[in-house]
PDB file of N, CA and C in Angstrom:
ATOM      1  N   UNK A   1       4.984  -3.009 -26.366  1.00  0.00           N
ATOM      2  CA  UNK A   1       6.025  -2.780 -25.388  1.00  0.00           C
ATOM      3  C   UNK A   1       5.585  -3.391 -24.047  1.00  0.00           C
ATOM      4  N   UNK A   2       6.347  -4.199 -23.640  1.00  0.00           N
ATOM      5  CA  UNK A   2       6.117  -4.824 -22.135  1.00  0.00           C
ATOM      6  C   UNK A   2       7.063  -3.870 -21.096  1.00  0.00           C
ATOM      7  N   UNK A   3       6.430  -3.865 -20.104  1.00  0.00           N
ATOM      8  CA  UNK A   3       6.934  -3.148 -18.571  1.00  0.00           C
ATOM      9  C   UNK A   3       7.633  -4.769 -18.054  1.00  0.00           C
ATOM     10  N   UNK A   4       8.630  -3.703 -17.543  1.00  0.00           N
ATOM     11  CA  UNK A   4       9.557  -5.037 -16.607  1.00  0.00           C
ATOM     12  C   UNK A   4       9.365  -5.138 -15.283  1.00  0.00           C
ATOM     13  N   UNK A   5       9.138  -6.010 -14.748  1.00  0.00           N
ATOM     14  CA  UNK A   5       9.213  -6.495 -13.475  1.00  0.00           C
ATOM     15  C   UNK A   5       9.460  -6.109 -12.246  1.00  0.00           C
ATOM     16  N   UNK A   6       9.420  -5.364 -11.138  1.00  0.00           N
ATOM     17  CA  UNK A   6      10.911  -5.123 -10.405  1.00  0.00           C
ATOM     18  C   UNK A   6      10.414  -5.527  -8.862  1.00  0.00           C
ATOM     19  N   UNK A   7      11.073  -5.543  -7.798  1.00  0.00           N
ATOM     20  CA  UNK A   7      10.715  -6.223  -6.826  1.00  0.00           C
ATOM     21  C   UNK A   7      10.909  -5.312  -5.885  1.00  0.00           C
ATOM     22  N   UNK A   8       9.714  -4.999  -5.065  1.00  0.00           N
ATOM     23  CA  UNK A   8       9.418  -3.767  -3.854  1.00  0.00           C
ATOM     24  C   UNK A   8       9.508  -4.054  -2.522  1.00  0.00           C
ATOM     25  N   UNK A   9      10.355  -3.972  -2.008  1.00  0.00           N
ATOM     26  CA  UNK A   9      10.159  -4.415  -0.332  1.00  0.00           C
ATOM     27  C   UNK A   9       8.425  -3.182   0.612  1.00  0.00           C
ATOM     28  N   UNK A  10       8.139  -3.503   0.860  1.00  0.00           N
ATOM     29  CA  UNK A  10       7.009  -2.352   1.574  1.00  0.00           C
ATOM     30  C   UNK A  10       6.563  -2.813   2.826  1.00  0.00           C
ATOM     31  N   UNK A  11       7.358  -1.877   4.008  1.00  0.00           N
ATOM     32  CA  UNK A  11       7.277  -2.232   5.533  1.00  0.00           C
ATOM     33  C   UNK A  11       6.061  -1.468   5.430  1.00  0.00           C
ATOM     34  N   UNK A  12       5.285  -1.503   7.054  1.00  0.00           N
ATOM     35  CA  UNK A  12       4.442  -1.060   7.473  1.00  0.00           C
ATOM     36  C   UNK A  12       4.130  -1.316   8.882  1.00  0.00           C
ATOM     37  N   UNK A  13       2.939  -0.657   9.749  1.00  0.00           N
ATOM     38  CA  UNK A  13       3.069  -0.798  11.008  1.00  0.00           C
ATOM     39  C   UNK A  13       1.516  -1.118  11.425  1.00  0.00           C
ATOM     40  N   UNK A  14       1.197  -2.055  11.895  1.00  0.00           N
ATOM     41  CA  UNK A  14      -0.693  -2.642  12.279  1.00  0.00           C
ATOM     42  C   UNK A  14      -0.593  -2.654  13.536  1.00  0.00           C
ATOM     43  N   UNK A  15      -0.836  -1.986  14.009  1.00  0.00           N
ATOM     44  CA  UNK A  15      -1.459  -1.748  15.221  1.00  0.00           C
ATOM     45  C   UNK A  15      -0.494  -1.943  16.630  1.00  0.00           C
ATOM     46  N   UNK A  16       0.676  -1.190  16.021  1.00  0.00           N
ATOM     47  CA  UNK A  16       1.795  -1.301  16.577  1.00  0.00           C
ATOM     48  C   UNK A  16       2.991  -1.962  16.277  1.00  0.00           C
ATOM     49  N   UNK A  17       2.802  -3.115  15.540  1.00  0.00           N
ATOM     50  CA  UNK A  17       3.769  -4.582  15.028  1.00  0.00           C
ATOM     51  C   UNK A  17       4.255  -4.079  13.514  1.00  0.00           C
ATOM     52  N   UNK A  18       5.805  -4.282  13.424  1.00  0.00           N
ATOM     53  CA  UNK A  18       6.390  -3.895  12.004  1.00  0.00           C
ATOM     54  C   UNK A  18       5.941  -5.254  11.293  1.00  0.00           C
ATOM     55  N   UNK A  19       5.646  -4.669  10.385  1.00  0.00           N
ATOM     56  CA  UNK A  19       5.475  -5.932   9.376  1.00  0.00           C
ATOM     57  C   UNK A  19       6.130  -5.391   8.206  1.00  0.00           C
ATOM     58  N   UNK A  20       6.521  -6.712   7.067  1.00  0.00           N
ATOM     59  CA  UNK A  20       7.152  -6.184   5.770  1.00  0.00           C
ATOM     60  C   UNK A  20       6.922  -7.478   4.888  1.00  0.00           C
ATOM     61  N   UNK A  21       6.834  -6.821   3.418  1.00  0.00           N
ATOM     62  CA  UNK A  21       6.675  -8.461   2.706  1.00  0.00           C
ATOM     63  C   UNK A  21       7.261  -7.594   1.013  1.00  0.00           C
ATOM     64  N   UNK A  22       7.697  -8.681   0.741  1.00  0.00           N
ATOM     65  CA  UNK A  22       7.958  -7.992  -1.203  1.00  0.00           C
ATOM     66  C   UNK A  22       6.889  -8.441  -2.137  1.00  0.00           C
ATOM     67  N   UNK A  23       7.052  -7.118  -2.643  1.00  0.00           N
ATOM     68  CA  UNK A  23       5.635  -7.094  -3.832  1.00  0.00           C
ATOM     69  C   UNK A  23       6.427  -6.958  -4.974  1.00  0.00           C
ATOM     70  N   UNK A  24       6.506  -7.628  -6.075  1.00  0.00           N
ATOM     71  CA  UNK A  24       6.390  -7.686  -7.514  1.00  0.00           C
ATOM     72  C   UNK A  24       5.469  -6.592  -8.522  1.00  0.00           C
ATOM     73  N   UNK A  25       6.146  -5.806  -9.141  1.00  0.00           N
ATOM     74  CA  UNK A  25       5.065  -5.186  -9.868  1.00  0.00           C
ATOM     75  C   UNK A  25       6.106  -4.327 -10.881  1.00  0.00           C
ATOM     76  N   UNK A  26       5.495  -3.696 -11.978  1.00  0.00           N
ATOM     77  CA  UNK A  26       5.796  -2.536 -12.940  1.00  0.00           C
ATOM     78  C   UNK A  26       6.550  -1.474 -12.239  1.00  0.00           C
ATOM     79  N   UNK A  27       6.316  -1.129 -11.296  1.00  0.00           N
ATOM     80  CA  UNK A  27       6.227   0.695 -10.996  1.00  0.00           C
ATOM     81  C   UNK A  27       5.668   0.674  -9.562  1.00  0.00           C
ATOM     82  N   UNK A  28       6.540   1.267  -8.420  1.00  0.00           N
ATOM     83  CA  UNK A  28       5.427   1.239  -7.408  1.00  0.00           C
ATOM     84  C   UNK A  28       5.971   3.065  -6.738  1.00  0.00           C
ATOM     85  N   UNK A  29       4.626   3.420  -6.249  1.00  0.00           N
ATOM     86  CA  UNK A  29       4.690   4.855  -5.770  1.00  0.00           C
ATOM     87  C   UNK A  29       4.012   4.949  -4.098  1.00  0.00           C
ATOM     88  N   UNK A  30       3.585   5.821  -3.584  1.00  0.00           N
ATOM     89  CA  UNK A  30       3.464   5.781  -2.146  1.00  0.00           C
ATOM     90  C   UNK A  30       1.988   5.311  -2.223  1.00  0.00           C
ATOM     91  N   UNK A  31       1.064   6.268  -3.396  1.00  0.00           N
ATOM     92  CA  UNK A  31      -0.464   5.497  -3.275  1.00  0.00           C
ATOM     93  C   UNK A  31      -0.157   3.994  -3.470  1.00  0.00           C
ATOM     94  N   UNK A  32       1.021   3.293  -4.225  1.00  0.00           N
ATOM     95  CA  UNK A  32       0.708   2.154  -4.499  1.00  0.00           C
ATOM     96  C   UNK A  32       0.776   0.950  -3.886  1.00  0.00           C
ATOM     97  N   UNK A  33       1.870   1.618  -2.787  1.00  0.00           N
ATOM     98  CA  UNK A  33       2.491   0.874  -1.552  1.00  0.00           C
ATOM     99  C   UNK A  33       1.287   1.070  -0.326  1.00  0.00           C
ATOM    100  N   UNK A  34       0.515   1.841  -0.073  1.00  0.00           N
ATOM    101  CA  UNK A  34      -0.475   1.704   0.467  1.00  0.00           C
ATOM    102  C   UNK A  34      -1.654   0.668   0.340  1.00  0.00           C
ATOM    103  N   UNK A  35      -1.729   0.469  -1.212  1.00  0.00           N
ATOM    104  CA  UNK A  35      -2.722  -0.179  -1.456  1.00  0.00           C
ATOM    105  C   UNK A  35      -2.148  -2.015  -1.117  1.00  0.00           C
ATOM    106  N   UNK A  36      -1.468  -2.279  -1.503  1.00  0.00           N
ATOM    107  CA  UNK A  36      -0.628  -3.131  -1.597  1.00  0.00           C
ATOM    108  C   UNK A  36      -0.678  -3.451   0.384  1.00  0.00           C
ATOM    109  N   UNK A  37      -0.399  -2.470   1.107  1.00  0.00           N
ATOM    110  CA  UNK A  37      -0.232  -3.020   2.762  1.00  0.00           C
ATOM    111  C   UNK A  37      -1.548  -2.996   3.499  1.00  0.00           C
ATOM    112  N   UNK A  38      -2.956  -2.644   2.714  1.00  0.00           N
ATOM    113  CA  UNK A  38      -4.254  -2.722   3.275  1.00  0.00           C
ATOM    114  C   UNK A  38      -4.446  -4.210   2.428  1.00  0.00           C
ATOM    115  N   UNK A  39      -4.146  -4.844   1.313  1.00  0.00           N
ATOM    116  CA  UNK A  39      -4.299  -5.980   0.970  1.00  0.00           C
ATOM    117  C   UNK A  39      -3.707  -7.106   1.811  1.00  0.00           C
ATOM    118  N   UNK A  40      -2.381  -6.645   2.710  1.00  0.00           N
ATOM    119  CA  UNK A  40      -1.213  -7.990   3.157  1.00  0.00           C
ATOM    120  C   UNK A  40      -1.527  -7.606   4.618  1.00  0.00           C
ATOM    121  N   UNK A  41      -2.250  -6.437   5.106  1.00  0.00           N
ATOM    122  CA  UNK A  41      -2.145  -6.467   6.121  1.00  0.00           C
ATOM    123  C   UNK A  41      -3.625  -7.146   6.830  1.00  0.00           C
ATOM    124  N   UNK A  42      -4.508  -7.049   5.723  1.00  0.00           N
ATOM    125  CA  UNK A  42      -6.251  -7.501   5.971  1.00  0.00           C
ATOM    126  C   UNK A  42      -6.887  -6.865   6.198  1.00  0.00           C
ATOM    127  N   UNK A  43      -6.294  -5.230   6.062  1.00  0.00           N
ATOM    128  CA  UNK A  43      -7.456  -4.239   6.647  1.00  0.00           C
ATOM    129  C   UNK A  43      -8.438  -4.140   5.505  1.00  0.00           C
ATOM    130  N   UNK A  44      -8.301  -4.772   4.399  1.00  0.00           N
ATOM    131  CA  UNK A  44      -9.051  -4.682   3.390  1.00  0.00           C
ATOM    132  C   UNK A  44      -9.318  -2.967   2.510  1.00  0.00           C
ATOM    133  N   UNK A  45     -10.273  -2.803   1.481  1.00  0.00           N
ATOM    134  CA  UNK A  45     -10.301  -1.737   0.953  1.00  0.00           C
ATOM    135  C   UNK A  45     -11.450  -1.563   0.915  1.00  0.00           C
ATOM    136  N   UNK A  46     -11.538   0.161   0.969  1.00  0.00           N
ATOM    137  CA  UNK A  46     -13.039   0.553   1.280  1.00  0.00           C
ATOM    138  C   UNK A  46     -13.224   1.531  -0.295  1.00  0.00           C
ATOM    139  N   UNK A  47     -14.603   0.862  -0.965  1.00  0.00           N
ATOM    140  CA  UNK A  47     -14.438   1.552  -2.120  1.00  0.00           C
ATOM    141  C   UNK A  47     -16.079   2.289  -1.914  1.00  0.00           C
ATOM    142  N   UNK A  48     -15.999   3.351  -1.606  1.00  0.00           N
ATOM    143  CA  UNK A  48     -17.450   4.607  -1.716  1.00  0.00           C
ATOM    144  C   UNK A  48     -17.186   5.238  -2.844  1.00  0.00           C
ATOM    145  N   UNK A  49     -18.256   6.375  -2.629  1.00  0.00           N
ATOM    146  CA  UNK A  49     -18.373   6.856  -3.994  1.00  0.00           C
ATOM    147  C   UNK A  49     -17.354   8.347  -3.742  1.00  0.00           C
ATOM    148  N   UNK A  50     -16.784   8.459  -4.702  1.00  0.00           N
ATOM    149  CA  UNK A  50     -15.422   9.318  -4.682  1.00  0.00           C
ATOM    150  C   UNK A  50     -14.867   9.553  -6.017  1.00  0.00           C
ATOM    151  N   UNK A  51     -14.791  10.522  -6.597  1.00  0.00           N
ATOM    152  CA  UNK A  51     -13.249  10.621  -7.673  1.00  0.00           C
ATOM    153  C   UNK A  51     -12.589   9.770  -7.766  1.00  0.00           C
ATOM    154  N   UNK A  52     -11.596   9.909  -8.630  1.00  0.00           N
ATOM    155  CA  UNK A  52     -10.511   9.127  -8.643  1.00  0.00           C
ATOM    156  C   UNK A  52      -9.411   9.985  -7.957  1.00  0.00           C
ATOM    157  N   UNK A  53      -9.346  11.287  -7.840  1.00  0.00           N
ATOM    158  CA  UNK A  53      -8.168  11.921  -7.122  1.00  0.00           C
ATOM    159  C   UNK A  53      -8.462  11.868  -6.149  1.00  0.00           C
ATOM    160  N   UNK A  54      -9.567  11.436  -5.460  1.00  0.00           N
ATOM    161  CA  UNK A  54      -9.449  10.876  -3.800  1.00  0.00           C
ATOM    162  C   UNK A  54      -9.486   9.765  -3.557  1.00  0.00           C
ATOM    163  N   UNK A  55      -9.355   8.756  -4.468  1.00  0.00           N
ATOM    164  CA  UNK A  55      -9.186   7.665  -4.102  1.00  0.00           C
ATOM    165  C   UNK A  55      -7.828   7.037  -2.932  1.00  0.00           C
ATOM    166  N   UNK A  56      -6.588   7.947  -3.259  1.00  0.00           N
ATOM    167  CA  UNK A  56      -5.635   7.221  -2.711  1.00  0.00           C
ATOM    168  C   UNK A  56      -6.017   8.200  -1.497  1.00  0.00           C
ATOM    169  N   UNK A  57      -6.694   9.203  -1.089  1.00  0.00           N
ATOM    170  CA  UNK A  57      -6.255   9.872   0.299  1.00  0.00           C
ATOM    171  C   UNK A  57      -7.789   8.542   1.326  1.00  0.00           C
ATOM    172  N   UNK A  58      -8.591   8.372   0.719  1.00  0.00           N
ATOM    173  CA  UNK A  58      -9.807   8.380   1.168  1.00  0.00           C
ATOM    174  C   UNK A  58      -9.074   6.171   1.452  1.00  0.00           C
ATOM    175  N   UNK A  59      -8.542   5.772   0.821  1.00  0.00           N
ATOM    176  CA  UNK A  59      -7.706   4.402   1.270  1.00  0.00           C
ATOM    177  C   UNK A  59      -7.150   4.394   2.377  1.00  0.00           C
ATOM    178  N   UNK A  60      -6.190   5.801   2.307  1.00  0.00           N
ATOM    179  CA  UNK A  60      -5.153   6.190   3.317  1.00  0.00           C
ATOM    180  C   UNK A  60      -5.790   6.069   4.733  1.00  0.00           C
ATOM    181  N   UNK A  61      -7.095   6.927   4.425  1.00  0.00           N
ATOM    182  CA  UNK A  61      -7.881   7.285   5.543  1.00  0.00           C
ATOM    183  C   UNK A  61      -8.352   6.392   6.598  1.00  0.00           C
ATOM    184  N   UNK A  62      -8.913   5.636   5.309  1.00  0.00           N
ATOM    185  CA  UNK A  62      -9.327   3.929   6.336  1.00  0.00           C
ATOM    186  C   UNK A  62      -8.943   3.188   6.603  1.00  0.00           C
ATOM    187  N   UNK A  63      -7.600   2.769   6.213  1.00  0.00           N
ATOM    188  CA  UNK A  63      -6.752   2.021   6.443  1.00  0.00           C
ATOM    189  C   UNK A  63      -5.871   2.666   7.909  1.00  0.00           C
ATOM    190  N   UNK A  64      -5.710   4.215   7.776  1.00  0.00           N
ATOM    191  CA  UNK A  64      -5.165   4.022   9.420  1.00  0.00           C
ATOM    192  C   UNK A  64      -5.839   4.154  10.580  1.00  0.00           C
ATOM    193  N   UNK A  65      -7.423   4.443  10.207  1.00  0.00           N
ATOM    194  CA  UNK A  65      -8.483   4.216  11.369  1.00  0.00           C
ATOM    195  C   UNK A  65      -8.196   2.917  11.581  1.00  0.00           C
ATOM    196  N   UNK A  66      -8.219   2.092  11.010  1.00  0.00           N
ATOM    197  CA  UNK A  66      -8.198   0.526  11.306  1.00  0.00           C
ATOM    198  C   UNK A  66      -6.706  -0.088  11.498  1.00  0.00           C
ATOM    199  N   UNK A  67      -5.542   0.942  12.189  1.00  0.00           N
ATOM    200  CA  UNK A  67      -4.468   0.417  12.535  1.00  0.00           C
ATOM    201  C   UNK A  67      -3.147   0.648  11.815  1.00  0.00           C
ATOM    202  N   UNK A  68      -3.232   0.419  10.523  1.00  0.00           N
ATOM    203  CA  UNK A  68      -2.541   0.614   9.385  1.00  0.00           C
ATOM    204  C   UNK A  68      -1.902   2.129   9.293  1.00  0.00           C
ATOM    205  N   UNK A  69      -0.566   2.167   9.755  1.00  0.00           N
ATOM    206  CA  UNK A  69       0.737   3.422   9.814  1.00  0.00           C
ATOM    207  C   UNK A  69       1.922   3.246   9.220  1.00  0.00           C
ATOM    208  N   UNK A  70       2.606   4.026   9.184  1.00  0.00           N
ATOM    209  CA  UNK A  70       3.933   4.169   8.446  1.00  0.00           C
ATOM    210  C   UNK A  70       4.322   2.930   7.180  1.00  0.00           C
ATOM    211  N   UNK A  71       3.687   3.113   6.443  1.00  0.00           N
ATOM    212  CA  UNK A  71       3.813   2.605   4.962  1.00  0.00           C
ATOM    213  C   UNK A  71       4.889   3.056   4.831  1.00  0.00           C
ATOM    214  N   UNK A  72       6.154   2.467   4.129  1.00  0.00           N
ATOM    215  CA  UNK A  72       6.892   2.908   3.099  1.00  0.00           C
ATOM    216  C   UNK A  72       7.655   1.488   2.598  1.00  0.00           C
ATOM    217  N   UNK A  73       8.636   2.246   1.434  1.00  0.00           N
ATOM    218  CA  UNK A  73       8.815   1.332   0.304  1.00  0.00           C
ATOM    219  C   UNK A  73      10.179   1.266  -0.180  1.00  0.00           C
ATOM    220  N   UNK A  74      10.613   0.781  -0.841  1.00  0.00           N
ATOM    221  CA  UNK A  74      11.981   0.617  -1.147  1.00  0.00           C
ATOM    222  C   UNK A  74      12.022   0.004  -2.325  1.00  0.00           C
ATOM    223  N   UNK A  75      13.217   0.198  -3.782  1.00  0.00           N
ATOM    224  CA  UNK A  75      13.140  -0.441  -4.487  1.00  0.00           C
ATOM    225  C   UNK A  75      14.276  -1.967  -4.503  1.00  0.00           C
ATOM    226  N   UNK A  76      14.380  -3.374  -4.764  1.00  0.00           N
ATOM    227  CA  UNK A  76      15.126  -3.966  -4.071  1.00  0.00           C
ATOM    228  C   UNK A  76      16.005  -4.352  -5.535  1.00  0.00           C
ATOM    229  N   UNK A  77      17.363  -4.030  -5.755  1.00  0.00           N
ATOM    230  CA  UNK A  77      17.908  -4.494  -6.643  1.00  0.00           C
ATOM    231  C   UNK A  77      18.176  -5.815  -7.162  1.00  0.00           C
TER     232      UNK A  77
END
């Protein structure tokens, strides 16, 4: 079984400036749209040693020390 395609708009805010770009993917959720705006925005990803159920808060975390606010997402028909 293949997953289909679908196309995500995901704004965000760096260090004051709206930014937005569309991401392509399976399935997208709020951890996923996060990950996705520390990749486009350059704040890059910080991987320590952690769980996996803190992975998306402990992303969250560093990504808005370093500027990175109001993530969100939309699905685009």
């Amino acid at each position: 079984m293949t997953s289909r395609l679908s196309d995500y708009e995901i704004c965000y805010v760096l260090n004051g400036e709206a930014k937005q770009f569309i991401q392509r993917d399976t399935q997208m959720n709020d951890a996923d749209a996060w990950y996705y705006a520390t990749l486009h925005s350059g704040v890059g990803l910080y991987y320590g040693g952690c769980d996996a159920a803190d992975k998306a808060a402990m992303l969250r975390r560093h990504a808005q020390r370093r500027g990175l606010a109001d993530v969100k997402w939309r699905g685009l028909e």
